[in-house]
Protein backbone atom coordinates (compact mmCIF):
# COMPACT_ATOMS: atom_id res chain seq x y z
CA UNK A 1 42.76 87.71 58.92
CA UNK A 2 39.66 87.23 60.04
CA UNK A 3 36.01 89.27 60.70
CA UNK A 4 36.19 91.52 63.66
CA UNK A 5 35.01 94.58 65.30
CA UNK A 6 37.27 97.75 65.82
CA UNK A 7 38.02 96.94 69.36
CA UNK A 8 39.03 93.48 68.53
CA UNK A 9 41.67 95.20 66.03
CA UNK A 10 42.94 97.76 68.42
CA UNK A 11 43.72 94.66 70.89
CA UNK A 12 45.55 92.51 68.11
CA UNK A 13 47.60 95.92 67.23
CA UNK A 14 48.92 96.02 70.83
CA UNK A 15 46.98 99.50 71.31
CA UNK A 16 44.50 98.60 73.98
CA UNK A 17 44.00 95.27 75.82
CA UNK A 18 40.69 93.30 76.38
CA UNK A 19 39.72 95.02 79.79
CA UNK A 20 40.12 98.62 78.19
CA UNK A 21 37.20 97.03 75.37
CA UNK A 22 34.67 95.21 78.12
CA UNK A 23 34.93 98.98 79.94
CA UNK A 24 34.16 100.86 76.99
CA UNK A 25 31.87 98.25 75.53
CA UNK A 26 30.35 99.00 79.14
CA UNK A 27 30.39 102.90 78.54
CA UNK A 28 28.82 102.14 75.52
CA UNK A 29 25.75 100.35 76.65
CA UNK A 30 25.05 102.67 79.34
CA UNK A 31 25.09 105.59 76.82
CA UNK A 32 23.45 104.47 73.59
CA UNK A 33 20.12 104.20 73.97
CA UNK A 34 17.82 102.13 71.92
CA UNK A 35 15.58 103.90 70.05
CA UNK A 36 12.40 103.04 72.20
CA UNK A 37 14.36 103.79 75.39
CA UNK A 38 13.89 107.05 73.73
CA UNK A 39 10.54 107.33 72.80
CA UNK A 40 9.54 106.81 76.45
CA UNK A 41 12.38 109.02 77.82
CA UNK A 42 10.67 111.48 75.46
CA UNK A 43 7.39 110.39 76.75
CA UNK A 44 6.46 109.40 73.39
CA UNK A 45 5.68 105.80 74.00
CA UNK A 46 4.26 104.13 77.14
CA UNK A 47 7.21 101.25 78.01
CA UNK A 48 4.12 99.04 77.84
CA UNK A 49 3.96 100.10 73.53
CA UNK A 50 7.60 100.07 73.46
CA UNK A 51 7.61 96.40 74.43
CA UNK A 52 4.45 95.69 72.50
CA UNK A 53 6.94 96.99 69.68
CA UNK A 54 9.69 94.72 70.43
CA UNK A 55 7.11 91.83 70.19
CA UNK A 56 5.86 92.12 67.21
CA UNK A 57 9.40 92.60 65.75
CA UNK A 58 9.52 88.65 65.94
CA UNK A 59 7.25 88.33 63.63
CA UNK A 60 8.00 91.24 61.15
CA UNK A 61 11.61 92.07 59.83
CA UNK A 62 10.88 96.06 60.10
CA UNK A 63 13.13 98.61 62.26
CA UNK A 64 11.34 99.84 65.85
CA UNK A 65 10.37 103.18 64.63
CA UNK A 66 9.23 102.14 61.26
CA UNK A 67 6.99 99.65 62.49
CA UNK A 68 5.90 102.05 65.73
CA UNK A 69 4.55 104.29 62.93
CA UNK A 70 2.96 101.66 60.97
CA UNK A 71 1.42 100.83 64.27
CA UNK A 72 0.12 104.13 65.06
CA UNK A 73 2.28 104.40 68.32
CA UNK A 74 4.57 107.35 66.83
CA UNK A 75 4.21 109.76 63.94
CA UNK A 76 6.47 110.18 61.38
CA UNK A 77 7.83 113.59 63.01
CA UNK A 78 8.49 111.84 66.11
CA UNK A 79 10.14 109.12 64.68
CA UNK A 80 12.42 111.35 62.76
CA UNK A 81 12.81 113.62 66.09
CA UNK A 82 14.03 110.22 68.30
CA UNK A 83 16.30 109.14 65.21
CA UNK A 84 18.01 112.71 65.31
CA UNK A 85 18.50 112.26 69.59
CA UNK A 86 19.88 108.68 69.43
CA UNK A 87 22.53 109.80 66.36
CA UNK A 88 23.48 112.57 68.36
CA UNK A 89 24.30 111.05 71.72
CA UNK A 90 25.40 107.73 70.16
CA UNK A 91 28.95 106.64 71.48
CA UNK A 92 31.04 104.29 69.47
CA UNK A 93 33.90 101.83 70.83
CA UNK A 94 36.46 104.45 69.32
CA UNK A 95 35.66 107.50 70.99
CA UNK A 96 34.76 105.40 74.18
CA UNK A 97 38.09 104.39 75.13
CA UNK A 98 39.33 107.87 74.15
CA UNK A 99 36.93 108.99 76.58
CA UNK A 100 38.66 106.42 79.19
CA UNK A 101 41.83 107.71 78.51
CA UNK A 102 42.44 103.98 76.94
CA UNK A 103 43.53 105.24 73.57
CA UNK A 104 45.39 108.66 72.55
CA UNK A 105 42.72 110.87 71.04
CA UNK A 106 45.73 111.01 67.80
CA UNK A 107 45.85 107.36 67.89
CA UNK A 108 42.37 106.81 66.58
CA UNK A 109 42.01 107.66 63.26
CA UNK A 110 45.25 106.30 62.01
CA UNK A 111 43.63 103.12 63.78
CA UNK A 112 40.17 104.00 61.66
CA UNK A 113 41.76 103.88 58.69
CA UNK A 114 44.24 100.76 59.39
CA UNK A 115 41.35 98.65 60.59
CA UNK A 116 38.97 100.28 56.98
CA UNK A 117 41.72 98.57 54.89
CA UNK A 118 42.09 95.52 57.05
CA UNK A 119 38.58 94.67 56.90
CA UNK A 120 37.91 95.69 53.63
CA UNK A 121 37.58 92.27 51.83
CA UNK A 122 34.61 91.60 54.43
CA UNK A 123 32.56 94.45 53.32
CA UNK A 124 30.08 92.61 51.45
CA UNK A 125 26.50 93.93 50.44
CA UNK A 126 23.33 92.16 51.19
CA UNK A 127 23.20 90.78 48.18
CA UNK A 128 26.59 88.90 48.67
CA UNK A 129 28.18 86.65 46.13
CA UNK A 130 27.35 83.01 47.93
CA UNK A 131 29.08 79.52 46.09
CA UNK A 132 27.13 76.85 44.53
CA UNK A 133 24.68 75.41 45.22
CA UNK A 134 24.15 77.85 48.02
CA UNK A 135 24.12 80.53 45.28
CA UNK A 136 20.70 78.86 44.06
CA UNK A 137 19.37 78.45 47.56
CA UNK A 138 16.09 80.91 48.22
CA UNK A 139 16.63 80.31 51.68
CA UNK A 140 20.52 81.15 52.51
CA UNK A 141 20.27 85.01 51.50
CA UNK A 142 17.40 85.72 53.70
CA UNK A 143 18.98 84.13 56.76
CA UNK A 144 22.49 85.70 56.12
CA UNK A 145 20.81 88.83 55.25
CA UNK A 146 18.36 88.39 59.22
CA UNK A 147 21.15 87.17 61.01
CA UNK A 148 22.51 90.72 62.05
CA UNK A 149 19.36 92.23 62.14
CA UNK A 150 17.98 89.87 65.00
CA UNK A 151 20.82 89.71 66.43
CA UNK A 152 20.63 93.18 67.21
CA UNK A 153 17.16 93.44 68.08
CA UNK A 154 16.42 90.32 70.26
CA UNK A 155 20.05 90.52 72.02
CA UNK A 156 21.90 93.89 71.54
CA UNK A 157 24.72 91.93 69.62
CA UNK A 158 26.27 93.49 67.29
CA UNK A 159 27.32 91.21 64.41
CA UNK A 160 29.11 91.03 61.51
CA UNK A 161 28.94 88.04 58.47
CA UNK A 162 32.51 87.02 57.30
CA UNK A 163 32.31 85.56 53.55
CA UNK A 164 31.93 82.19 53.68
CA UNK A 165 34.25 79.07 53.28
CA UNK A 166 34.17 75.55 52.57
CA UNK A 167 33.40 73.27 56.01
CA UNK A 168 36.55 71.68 56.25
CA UNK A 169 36.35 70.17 59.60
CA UNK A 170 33.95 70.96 62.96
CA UNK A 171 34.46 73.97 64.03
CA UNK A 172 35.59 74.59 67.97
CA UNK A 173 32.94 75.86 69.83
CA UNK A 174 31.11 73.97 72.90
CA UNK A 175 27.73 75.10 71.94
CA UNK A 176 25.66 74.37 68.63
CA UNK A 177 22.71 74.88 67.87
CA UNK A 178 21.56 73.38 64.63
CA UNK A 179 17.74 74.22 62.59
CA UNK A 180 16.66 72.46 59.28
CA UNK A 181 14.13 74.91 57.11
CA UNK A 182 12.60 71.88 54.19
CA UNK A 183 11.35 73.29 50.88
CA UNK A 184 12.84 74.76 47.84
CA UNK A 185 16.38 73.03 48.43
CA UNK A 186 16.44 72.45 52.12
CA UNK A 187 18.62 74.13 54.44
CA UNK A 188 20.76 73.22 57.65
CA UNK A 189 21.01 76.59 59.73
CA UNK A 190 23.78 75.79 62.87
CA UNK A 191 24.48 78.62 64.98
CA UNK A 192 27.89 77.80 66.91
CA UNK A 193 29.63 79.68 69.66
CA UNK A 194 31.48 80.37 72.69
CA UNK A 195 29.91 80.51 75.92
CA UNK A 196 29.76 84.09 76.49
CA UNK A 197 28.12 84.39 72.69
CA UNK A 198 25.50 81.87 73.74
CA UNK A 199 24.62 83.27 77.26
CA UNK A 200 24.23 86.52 75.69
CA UNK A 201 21.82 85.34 72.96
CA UNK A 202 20.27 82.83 75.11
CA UNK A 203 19.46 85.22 78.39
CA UNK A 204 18.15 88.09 75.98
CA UNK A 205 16.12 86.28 74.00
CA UNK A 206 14.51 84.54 76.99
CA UNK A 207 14.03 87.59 78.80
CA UNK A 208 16.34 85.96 81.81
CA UNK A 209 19.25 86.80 83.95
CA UNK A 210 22.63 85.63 82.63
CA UNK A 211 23.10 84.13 86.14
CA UNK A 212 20.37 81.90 85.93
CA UNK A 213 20.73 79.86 82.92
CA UNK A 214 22.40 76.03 82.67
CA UNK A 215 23.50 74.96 79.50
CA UNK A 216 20.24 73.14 78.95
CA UNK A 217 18.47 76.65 79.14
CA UNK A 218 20.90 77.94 77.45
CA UNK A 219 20.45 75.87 74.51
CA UNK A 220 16.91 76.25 74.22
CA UNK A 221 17.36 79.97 74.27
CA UNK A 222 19.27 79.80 71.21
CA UNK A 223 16.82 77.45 69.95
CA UNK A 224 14.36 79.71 70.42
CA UNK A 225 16.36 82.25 68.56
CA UNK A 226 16.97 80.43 65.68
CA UNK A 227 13.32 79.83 65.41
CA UNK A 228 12.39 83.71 65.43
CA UNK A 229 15.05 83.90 62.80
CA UNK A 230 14.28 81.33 60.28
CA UNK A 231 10.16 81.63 60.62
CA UNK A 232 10.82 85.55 59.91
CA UNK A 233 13.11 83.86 56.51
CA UNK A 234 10.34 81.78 55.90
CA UNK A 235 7.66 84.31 56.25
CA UNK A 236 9.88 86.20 53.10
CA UNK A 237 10.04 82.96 51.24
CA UNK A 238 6.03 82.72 51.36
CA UNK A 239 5.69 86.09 50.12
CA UNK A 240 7.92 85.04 47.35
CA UNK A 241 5.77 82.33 46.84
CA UNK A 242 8.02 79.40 48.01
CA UNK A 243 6.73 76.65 50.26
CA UNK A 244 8.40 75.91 53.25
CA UNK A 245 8.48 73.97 56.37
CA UNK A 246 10.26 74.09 59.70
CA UNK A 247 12.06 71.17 60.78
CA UNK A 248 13.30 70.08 64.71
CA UNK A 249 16.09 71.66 66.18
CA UNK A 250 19.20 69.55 67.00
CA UNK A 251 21.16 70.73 70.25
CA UNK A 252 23.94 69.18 69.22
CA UNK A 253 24.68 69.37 65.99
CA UNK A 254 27.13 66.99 64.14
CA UNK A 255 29.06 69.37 61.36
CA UNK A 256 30.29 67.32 58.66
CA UNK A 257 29.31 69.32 55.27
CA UNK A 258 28.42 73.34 54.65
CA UNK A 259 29.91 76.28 54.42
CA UNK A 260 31.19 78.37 57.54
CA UNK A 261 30.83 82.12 58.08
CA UNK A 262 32.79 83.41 60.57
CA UNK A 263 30.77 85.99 62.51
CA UNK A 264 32.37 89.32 64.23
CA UNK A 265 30.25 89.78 67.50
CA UNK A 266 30.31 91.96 70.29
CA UNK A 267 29.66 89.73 72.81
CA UNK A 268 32.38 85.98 72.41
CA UNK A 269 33.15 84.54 69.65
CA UNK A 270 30.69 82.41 66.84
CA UNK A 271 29.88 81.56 63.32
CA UNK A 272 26.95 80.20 61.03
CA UNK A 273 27.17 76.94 58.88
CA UNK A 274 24.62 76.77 56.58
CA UNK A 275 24.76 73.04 54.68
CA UNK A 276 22.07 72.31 52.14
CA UNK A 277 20.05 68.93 51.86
């Protein structure tokens, strides 16, 4: 057993198979619109604000519309009108390859509830029970806690944090991407994948086409990732009143030590180490 996503499940159950998922995964992204795709289809936001938005979500761990209104791009009414469009149109995996005609409209909530109890064990809050020493790490919470969020925002992935386990041996991915955050117990954040995980993360975050990136541009835009992650972490820990200092990114990290968490994406296959120094 492992972290996944419901359409994983459904493919390990037999019910669908992997093409049925990449259509309705495809279904899915041409129906559920972020919420500032919204705002200017509502002609609420110029796309120029919208993107001025997305920028300054780099910096500042806040969702679109709350920082749009903090901004003085939307008002609260409108940001409350937009939430109530995008819940109402929004498409998930399920009811996607229902709509296909991938998956017997009876079939899917027997599935729901099968794949509820299967995952169960990985539903764990924010404020997640982590081993020592990572348990007295001020840095590890805030980066587990990120990871998803940025994820989201910088690359449409949707992602999921397993519970962690002790590194036993380097994990088998072609791509890693390691970052080292000094200060109040120092922590190794490596960011491993497959390659469709890290041309995802790596073209969005970059602002490129998938078709034009090498693995050396590929690395970097994970880098680059990993950089908007941890100085957002960091940015918390100062607040907190914890010194802290970014270290050089290592493109190809040596995993010896840590502890892994396997990650349920959307997009290929991946997983965090964090290892403390």
């Amino acid at each position: 057993m492992s972290v996944k996503f419901f359409g994983q499940f459904l493919i390990e159950r037999g019910e669908v198979d992997s093409g049925h998922v990449r259509e309705a995964i495809e279904l899915m992204e041409q129906n559920n619109r972020s919420l500032g795709e919204i705002a200017v289809a509502e002609r609420l936001l110029s796309l120029a604000d919208s993107d001025r938005v997305n920028r300054r979500q780099r910096t500042v761990d806040k969702p679109f519309g709350d920082l749009a209104v903090a901004m003085t791009l939307l008002s609260s009414d409108q940001l409350v009108s937009c939430l109530r469009l995008q819940r109402e149109s929004r498409l998930m995996i399920g009811e996607a390859l229902v709509r296909l005609g991938h998956l017997a409209e009876d079939r899917l909530a027997p599935a729901l509830d099968a794949f509820k109890a299967d995952q169960a064990q990985y539903q764990v809050a924010a404020d997640r029970i982590l081993p020592d020493p990572l348990a007295n790490n001020r840095i590890a919470p805030y980066v587990l806690d990120m990871l998803p969020k940025f994820a989201m925002r910088m690359a449409s992935i949707t992602l999921k944090v397993g519970v962690p386990q002790v590194l036993a041996e380097s994990p088998p991915f072609p791509f890693r991407v390691s970052l080292p955050i000094h200060g109040h117990r120092g922590l190794e954040i490596t960011l491993v994948g497959d390659r469709a995980f890290y041309l995802r993360l790596a073209a969005r975050t970059a602002g490129l086409e998938e078709s034009v990136l090498d693995d050396e541009l590929i690395a970097d835009g994970v880098g680059e990732f990993l950089n908007v992650l941890c100085g957002n972490a960091m940015s918390a820990l100062e607040r907190d009143g914890v010194p802290t200092e970014l270290g050089v990114p290592d493109y190809d990290a040596e995993l010896s030590d840590g502890w892994i968490f396997d990650l349920g994406t959307s997009h290929g296959r991946a997983a965090l180490v964090l290892a403390q120094f």
